[in-house]
N, C-alpha and C. Protein backbone atom coordinates (compact mmCIF):
# COMPACT_ATOMS: atom_id res chain seq x y z
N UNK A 1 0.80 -1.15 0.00
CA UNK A 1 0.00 0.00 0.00
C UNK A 1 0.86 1.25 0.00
N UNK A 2 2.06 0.91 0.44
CA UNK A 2 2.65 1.92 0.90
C UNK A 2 3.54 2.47 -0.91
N UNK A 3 3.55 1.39 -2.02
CA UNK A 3 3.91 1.88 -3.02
C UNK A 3 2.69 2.71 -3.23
N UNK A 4 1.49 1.92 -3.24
CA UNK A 4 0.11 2.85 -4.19
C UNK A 4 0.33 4.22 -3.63
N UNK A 5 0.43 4.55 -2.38
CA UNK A 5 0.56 6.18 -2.18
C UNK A 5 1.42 6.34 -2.25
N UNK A 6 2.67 6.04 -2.60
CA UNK A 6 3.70 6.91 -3.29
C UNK A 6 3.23 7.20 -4.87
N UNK A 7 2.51 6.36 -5.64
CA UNK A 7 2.24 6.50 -6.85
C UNK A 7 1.18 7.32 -6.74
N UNK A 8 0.16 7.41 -5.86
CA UNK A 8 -0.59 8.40 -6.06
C UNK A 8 -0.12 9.86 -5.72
N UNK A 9 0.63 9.66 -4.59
CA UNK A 9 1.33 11.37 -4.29
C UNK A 9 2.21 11.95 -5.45
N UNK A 10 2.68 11.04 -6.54
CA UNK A 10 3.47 11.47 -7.20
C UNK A 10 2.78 11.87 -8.28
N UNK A 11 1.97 11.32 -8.50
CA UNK A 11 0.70 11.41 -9.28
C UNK A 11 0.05 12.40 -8.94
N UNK A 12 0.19 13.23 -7.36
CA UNK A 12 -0.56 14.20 -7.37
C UNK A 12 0.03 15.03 -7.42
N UNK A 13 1.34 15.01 -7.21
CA UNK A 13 2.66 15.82 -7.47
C UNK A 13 2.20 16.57 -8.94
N UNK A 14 2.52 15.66 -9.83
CA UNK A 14 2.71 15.65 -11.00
C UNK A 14 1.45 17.02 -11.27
N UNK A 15 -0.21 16.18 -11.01
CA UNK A 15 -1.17 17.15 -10.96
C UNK A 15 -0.64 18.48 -10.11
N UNK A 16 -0.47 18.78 -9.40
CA UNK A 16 0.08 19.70 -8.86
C UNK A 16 0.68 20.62 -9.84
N UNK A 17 2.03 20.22 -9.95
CA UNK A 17 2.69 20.90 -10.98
C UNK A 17 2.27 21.46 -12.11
N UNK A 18 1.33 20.53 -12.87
CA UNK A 18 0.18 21.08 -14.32
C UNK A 18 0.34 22.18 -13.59
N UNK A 19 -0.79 21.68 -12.42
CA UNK A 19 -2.34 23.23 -12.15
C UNK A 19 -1.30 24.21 -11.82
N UNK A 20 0.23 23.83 -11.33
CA UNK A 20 1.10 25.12 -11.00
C UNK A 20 1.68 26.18 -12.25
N UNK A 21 1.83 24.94 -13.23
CA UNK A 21 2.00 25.54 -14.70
C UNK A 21 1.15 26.55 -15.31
N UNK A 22 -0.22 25.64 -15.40
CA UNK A 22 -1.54 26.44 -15.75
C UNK A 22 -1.72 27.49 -15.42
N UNK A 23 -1.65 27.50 -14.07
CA UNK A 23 -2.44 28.90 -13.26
C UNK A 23 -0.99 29.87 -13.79
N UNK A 24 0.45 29.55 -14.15
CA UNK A 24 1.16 30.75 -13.64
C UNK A 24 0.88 31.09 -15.30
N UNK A 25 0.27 30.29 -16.32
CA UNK A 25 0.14 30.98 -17.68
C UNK A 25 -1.03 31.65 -17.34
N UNK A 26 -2.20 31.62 -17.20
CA UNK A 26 -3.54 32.15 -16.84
C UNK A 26 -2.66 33.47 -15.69
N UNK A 27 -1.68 33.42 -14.66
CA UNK A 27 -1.09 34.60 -14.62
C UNK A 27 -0.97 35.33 -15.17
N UNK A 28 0.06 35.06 -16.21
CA UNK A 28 0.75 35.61 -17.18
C UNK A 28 -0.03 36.15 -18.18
N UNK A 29 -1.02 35.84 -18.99
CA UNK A 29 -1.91 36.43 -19.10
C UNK A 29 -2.99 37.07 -18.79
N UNK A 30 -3.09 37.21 -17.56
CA UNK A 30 -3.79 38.32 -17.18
C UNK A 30 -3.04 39.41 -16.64
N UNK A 31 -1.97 39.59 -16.29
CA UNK A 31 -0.97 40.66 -16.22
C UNK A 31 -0.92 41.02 -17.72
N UNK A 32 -1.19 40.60 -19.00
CA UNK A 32 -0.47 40.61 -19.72
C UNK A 32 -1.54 41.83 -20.36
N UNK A 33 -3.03 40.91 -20.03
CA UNK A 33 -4.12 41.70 -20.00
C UNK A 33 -4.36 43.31 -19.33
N UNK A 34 -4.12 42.96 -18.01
CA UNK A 34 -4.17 44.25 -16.95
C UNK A 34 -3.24 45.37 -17.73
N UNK A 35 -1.78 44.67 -18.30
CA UNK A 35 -0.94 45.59 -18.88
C UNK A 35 -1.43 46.55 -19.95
N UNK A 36 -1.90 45.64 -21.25
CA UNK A 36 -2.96 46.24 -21.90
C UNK A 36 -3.52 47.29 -21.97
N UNK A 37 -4.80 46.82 -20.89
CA UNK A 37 -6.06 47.98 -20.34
C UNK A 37 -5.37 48.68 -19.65
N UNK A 38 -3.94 48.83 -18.69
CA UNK A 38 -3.42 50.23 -18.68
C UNK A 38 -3.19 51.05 -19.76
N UNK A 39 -2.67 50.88 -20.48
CA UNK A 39 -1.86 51.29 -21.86
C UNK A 39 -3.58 52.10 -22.45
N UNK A 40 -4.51 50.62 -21.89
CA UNK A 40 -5.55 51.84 -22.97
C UNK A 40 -6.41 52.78 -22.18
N UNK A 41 -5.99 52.36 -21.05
CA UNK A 41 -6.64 53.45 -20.04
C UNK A 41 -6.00 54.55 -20.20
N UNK A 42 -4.51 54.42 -19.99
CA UNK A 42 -3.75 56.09 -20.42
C UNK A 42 -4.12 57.17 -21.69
N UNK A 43 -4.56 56.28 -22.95
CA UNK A 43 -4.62 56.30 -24.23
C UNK A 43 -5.70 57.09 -24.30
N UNK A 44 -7.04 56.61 -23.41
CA UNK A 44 -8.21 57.05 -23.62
C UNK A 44 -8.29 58.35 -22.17
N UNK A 45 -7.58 58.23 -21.34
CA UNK A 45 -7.43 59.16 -20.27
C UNK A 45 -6.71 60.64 -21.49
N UNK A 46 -5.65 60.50 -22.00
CA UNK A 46 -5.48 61.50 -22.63
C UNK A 46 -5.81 62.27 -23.92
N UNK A 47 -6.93 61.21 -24.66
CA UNK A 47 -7.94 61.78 -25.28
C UNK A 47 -8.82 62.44 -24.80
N UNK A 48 -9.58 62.02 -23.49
CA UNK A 48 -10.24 62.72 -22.36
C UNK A 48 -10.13 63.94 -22.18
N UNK A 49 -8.70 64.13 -21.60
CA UNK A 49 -7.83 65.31 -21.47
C UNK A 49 -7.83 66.44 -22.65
N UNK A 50 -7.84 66.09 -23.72
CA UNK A 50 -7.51 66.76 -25.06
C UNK A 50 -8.88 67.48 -25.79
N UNK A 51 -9.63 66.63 -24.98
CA UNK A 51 -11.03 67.13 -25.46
C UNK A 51 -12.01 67.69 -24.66
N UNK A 52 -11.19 67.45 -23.41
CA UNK A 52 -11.93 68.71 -22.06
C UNK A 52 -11.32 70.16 -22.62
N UNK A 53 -9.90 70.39 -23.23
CA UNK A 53 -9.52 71.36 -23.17
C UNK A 53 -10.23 71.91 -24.17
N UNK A 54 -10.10 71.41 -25.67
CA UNK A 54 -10.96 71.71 -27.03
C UNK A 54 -12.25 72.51 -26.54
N UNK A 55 -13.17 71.22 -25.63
CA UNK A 55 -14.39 71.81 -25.00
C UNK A 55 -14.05 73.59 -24.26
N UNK A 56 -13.14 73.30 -23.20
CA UNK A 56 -12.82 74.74 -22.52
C UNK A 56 -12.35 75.74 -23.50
N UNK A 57 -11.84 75.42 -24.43
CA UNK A 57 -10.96 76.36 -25.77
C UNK A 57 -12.54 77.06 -26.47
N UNK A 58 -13.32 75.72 -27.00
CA UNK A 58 -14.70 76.49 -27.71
C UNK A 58 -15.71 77.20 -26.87
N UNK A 59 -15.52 76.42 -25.40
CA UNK A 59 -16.91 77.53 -24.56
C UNK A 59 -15.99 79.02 -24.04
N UNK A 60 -14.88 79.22 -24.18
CA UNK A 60 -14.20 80.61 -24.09
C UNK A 60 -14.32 81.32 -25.12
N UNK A 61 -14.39 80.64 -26.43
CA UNK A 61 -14.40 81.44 -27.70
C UNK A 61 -15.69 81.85 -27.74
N UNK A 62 -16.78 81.46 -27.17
CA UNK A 62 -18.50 81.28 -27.34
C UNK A 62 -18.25 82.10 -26.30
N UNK A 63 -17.74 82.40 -25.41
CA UNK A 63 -18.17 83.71 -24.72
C UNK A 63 -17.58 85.34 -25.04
N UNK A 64 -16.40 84.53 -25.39
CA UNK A 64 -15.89 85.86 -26.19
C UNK A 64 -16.73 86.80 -27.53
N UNK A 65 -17.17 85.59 -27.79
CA UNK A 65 -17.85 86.03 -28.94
C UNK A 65 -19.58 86.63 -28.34
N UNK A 66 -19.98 86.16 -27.68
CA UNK A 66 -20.81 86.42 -26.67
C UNK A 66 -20.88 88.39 -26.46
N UNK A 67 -19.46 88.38 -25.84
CA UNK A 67 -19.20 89.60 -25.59
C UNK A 67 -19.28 90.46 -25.67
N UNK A 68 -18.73 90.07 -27.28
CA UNK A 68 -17.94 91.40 -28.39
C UNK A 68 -19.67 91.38 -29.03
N UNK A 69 -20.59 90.42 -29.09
CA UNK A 69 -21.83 90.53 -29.73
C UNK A 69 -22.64 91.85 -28.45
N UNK A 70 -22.45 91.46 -27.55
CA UNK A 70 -23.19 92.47 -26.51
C UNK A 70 -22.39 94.09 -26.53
N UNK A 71 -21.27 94.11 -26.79
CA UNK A 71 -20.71 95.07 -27.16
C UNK A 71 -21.64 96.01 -28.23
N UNK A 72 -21.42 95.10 -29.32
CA UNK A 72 -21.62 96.13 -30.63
C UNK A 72 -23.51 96.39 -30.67
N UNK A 73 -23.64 97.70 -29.90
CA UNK A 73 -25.01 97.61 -30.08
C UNK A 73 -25.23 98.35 -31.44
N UNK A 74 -26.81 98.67 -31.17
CA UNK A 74 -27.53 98.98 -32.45
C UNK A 74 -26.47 99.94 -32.95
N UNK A 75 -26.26 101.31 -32.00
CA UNK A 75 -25.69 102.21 -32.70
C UNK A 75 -24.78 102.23 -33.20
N UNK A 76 -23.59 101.24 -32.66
CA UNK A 76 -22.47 100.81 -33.33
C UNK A 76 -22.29 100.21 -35.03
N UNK A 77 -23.95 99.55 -34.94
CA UNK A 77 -23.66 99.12 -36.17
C UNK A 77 -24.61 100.04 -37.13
N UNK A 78 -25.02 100.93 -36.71
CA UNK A 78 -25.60 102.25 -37.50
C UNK A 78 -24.89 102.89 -37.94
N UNK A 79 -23.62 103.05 -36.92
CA UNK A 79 -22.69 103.90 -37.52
C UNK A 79 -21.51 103.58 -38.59
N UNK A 80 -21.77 101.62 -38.28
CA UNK A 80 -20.73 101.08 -39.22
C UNK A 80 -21.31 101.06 -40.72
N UNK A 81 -22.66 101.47 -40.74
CA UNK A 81 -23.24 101.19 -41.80
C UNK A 81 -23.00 102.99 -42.30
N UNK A 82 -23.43 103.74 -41.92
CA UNK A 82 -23.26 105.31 -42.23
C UNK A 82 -22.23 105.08 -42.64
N UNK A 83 -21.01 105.09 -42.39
CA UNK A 83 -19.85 105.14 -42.72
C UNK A 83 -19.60 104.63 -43.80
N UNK A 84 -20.24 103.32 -44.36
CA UNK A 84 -19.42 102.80 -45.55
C UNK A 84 -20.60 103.11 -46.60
N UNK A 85 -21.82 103.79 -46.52
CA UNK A 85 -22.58 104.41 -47.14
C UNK A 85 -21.70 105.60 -47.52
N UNK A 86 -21.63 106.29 -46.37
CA UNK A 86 -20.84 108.21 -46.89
C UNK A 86 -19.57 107.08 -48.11
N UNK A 87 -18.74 106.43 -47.53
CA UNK A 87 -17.51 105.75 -48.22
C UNK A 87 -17.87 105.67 -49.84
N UNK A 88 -18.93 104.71 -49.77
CA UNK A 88 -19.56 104.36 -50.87
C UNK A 88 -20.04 105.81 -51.96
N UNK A 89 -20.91 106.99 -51.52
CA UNK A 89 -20.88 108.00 -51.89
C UNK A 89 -19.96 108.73 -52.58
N UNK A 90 -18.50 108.54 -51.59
CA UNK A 90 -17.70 109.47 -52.00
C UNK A 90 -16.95 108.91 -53.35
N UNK A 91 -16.78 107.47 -53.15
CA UNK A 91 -15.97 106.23 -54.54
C UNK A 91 -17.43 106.55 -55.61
N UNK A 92 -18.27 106.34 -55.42
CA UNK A 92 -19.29 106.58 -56.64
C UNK A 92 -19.09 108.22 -57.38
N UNK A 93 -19.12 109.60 -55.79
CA UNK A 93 -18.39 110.87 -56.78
C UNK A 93 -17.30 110.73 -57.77
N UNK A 94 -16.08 110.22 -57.33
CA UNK A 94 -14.93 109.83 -58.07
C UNK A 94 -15.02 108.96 -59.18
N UNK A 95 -15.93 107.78 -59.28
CA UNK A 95 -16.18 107.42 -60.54
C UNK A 95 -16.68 108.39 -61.34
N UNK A 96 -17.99 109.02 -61.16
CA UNK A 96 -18.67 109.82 -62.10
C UNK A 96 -17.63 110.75 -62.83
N UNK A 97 -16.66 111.66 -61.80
CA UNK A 97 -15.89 112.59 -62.02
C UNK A 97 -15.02 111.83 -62.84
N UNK A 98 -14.39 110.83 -63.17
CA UNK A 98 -13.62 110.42 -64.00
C UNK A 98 -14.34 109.96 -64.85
N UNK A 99 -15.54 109.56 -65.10
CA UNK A 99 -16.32 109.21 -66.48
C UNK A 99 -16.63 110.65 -67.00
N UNK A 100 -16.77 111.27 -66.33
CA UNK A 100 -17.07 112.64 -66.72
C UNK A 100 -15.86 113.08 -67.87
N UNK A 101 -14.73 113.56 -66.66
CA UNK A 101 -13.53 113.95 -67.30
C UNK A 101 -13.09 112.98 -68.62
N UNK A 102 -13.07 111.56 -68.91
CA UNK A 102 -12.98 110.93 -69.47
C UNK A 102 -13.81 110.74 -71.02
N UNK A 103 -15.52 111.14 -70.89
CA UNK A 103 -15.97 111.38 -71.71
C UNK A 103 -15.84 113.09 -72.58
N UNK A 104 -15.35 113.84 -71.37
CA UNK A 104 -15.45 115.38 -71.84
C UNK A 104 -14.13 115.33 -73.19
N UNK A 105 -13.05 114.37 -72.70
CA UNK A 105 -11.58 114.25 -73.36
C UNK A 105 -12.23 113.54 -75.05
N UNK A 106 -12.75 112.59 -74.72
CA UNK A 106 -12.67 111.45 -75.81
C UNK A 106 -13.85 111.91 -76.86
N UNK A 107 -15.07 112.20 -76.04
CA UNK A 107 -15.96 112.10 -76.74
C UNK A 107 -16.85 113.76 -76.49
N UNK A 108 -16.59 114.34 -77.39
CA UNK A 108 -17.54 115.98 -77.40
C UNK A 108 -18.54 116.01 -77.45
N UNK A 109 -19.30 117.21 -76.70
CA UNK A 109 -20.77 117.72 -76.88
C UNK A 109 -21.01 117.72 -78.15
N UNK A 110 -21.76 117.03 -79.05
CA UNK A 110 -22.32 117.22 -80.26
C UNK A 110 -23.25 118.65 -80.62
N UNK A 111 -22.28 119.33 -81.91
CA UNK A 111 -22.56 120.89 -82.25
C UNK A 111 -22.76 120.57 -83.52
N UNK A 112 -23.38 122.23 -84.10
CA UNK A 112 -23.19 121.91 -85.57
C UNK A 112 -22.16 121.92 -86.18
N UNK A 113 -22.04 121.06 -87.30
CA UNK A 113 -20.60 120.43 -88.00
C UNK A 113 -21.18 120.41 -89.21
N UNK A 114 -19.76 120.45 -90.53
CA UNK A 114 -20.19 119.91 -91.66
C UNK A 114 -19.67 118.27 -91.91
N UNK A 115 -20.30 117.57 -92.39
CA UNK A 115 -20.12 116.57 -92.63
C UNK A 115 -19.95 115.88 -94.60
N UNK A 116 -18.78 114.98 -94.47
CA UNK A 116 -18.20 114.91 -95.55
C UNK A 116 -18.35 113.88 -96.06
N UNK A 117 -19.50 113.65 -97.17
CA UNK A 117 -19.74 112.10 -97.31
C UNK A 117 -18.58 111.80 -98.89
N UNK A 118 -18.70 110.39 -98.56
CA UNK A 118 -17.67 110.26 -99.98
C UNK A 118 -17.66 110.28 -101.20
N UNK A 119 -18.39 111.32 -101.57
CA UNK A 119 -18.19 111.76 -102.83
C UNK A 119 -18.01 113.39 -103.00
N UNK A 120 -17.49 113.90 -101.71
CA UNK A 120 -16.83 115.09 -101.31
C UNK A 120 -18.00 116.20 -101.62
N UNK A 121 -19.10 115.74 -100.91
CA UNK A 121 -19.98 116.89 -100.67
C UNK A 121 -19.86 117.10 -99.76
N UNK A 122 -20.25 118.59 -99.27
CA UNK A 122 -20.26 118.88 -97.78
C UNK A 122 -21.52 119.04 -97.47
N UNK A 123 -22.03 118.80 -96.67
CA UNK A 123 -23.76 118.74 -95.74
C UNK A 123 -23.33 119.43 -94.51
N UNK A 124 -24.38 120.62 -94.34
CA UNK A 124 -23.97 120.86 -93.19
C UNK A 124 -25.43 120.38 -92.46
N UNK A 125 -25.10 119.68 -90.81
CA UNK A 125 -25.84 119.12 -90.30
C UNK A 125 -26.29 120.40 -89.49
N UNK A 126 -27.99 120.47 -89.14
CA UNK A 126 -28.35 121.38 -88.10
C UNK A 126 -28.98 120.46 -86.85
N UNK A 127 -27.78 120.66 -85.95
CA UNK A 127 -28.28 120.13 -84.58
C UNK A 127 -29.04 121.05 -83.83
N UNK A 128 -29.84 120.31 -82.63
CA UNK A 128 -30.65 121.62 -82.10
C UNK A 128 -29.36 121.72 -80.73
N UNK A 129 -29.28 123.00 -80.58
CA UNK A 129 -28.93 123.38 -79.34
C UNK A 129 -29.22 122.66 -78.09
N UNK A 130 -29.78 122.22 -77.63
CA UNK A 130 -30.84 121.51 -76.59
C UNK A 130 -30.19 120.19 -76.71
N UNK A 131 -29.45 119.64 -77.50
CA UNK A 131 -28.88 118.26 -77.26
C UNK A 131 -28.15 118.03 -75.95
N UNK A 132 -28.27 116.76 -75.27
CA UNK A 132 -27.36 116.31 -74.52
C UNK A 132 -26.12 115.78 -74.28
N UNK A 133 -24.89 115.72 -73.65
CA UNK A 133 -23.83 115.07 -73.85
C UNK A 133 -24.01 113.82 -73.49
N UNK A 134 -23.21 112.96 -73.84
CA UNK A 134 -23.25 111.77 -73.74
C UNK A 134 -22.78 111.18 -72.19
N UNK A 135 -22.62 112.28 -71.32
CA UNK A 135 -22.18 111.92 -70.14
C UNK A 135 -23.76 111.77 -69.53
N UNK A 136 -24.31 113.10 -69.78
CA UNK A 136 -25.54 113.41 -68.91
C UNK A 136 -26.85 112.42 -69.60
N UNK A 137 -26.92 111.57 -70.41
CA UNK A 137 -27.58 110.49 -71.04
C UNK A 137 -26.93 108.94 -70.14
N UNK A 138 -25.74 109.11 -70.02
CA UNK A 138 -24.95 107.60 -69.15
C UNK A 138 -25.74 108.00 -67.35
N UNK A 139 -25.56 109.41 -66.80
CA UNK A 139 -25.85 109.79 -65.86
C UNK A 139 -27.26 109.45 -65.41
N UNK A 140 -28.10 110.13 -66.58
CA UNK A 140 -29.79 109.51 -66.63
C UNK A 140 -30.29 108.11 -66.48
N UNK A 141 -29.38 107.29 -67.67
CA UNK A 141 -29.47 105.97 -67.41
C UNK A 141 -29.20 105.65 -65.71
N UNK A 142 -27.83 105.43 -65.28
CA UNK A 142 -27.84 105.42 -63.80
C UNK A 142 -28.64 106.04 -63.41
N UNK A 143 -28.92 106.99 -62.55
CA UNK A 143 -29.82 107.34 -62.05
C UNK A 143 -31.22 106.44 -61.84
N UNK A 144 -31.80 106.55 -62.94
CA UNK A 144 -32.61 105.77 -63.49
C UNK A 144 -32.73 104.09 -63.09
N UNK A 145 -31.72 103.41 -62.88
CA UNK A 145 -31.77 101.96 -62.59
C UNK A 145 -31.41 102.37 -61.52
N UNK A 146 -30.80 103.24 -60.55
CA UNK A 146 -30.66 103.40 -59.03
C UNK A 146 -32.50 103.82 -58.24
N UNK A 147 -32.43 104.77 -59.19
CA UNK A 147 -33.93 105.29 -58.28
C UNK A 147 -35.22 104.73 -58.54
N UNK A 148 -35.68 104.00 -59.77
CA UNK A 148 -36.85 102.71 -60.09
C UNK A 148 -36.56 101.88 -60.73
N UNK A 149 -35.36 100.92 -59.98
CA UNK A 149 -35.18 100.03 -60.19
C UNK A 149 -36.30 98.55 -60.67
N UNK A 150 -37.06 98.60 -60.82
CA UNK A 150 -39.04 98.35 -61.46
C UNK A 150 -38.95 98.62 -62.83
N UNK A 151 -38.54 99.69 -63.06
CA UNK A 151 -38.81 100.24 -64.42
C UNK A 151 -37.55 101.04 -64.75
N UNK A 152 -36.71 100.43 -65.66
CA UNK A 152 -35.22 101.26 -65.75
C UNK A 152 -35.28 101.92 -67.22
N UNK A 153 -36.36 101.98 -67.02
CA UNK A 153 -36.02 102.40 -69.07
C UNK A 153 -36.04 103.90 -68.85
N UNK A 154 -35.29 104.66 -69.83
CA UNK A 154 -35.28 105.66 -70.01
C UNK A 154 -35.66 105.88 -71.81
N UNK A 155 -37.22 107.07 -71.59
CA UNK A 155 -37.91 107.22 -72.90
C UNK A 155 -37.32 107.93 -73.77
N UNK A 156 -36.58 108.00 -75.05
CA UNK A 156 -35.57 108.78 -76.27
C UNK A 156 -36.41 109.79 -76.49
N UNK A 157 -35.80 111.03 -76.25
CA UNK A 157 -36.72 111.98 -77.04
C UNK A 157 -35.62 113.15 -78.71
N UNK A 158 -35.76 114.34 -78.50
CA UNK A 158 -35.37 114.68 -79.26
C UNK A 158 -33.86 115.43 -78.84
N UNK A 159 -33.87 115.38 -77.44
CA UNK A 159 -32.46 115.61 -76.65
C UNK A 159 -31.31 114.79 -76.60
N UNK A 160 -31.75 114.14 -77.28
CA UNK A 160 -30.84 112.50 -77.20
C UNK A 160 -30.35 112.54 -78.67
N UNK A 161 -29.07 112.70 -79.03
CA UNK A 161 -28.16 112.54 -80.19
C UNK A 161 -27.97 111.58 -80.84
N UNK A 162 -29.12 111.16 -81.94
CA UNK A 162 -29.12 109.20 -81.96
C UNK A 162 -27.32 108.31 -82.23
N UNK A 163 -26.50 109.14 -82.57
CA UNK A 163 -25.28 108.45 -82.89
C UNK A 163 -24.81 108.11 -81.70
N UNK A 164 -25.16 108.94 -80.34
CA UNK A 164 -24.40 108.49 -79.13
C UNK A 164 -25.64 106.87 -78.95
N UNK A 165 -26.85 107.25 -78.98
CA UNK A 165 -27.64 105.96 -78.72
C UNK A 165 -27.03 105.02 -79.17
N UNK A 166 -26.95 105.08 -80.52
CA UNK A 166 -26.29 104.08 -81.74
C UNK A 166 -25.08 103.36 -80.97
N UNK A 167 -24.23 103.93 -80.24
CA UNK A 167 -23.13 103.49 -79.86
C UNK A 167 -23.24 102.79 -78.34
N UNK A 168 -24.37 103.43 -77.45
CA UNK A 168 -24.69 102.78 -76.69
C UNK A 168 -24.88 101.11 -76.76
N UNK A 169 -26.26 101.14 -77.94
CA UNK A 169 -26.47 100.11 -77.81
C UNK A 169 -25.41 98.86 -78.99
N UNK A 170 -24.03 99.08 -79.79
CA UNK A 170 -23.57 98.89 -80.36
C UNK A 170 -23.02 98.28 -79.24
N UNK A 171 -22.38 98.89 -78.16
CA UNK A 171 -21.18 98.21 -77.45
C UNK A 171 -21.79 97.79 -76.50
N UNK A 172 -22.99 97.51 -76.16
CA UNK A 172 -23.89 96.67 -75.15
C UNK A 172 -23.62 97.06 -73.75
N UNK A 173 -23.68 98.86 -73.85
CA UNK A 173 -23.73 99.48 -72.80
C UNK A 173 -25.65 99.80 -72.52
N UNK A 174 -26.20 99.89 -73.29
CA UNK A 174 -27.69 99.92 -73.10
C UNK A 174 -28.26 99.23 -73.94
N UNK A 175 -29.96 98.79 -73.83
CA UNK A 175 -30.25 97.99 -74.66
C UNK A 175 -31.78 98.41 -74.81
N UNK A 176 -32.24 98.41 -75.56
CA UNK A 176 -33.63 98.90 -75.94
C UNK A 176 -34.85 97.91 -75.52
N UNK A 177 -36.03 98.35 -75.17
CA UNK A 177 -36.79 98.10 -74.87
C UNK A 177 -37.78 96.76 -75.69
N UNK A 178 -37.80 95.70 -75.18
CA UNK A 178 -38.73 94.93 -76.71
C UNK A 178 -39.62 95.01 -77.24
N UNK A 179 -40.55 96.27 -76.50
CA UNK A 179 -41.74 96.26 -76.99
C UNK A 179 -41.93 98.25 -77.38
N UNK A 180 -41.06 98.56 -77.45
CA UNK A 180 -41.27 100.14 -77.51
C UNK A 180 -39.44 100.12 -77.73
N UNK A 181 -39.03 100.83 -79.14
CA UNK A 181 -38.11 101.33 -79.44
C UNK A 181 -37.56 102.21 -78.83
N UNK A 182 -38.26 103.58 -78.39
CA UNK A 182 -38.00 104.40 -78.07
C UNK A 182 -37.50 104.82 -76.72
N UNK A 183 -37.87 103.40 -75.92
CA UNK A 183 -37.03 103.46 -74.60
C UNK A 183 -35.49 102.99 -74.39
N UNK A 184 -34.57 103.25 -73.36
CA UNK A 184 -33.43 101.72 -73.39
C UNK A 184 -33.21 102.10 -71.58
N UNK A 185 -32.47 101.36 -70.91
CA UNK A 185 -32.02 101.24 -70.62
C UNK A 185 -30.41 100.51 -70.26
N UNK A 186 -29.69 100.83 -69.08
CA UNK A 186 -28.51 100.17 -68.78
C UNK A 186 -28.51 98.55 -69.42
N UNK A 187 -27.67 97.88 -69.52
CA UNK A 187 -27.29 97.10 -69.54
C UNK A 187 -26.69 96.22 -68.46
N UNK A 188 -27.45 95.09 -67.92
CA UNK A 188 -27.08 94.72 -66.26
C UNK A 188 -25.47 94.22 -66.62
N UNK A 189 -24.70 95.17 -66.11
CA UNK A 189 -23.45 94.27 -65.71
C UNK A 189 -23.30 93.52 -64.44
N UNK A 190 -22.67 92.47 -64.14
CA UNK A 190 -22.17 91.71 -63.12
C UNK A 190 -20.31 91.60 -63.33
């Protein structure tokens, strides 16, 4: 009997040893594990971190902005608007004044002239006095699409020099009316 329990103690030895094996791998992997879920605990701890601040970064900017909105009251922005109105005023004088000066250079008040057709007759043309320059016809037009913008046509009468019209609507600075000749207006630029 005294062999059988040596064969069984050795035998339990043996078992022993497995379950000592076993358990220290089932150790080993769970340290191996625990190691891990640190690594992703840090990982996700400093994403955490990165996106509390983002959060604190956008609710500072949302108040700042907050702020500067309670700041700028009505009158502030009445006056930001006056201002680039007068601005606007004064760049629209300076255009005119250089279309002005520009048309006075290039293109003359239409007077009476003789005119020379090619077979060397001379015609003398009788303009009426009362004609317009071609500035104060561009001027009308504007005007005109600024102040009823609804209805931009301006009606041709006998003040109107048809060669400046002619050229208007040649270079697709104005364009005539489709149902009545005698009106035109601007031409929408963009």
């Amino acid at each position: 009997m005294a062999a059988n329990s040596e064969v069984l103690l050795h035998a339990g030895k043996e078992e022993m040893f497995k379950l000592c094996s076993e358990l220290e791998m089932v150790l080993s992997c769970c340290e191996a594990k625990r190691d891990k879920l640190r690594e992703t605990k840090e990982i996700e701890l400093k994403w955490l971190e990165e996106k509390k601040k983002a959060l604190i970064a956008a609710d500072d900017h949302v108040k700042r902005l907050q702020m500067e909105k309670e700041k700028l009251s009505e009158h502030t922005v009445l006056q930001d608007t006056k201002e680039k109105i007068q601005k606007m005023k004064v760049y629209e004088e300076r255009l005119m004044e250089s279309l002005g000066d520009i048309l006075e250079k290039h293109v003359p008040h239409p007077h009476n002239e003789s005119i020379t057709i090619k077979k060397k007759k001379t015609i003398t043309q009788e303009l009426d006095g009362d004609l317009i320059s071609l500035n104060e016809i561009l001027e009308l037009l504007m005007n005109k699409v600024l102040n009823t913008p609804h209805d931009p046509y301006v009606t041709i009468d006998d003040t109107f020099w048809p060669p400046y019209i002619e050229m208007l609507l040649r270079y697709g600075i104005a364009v005539r009316h489709h149902e009545n000749n005698f009106k035109i207006r601007l031409e929408t630029f963009f």
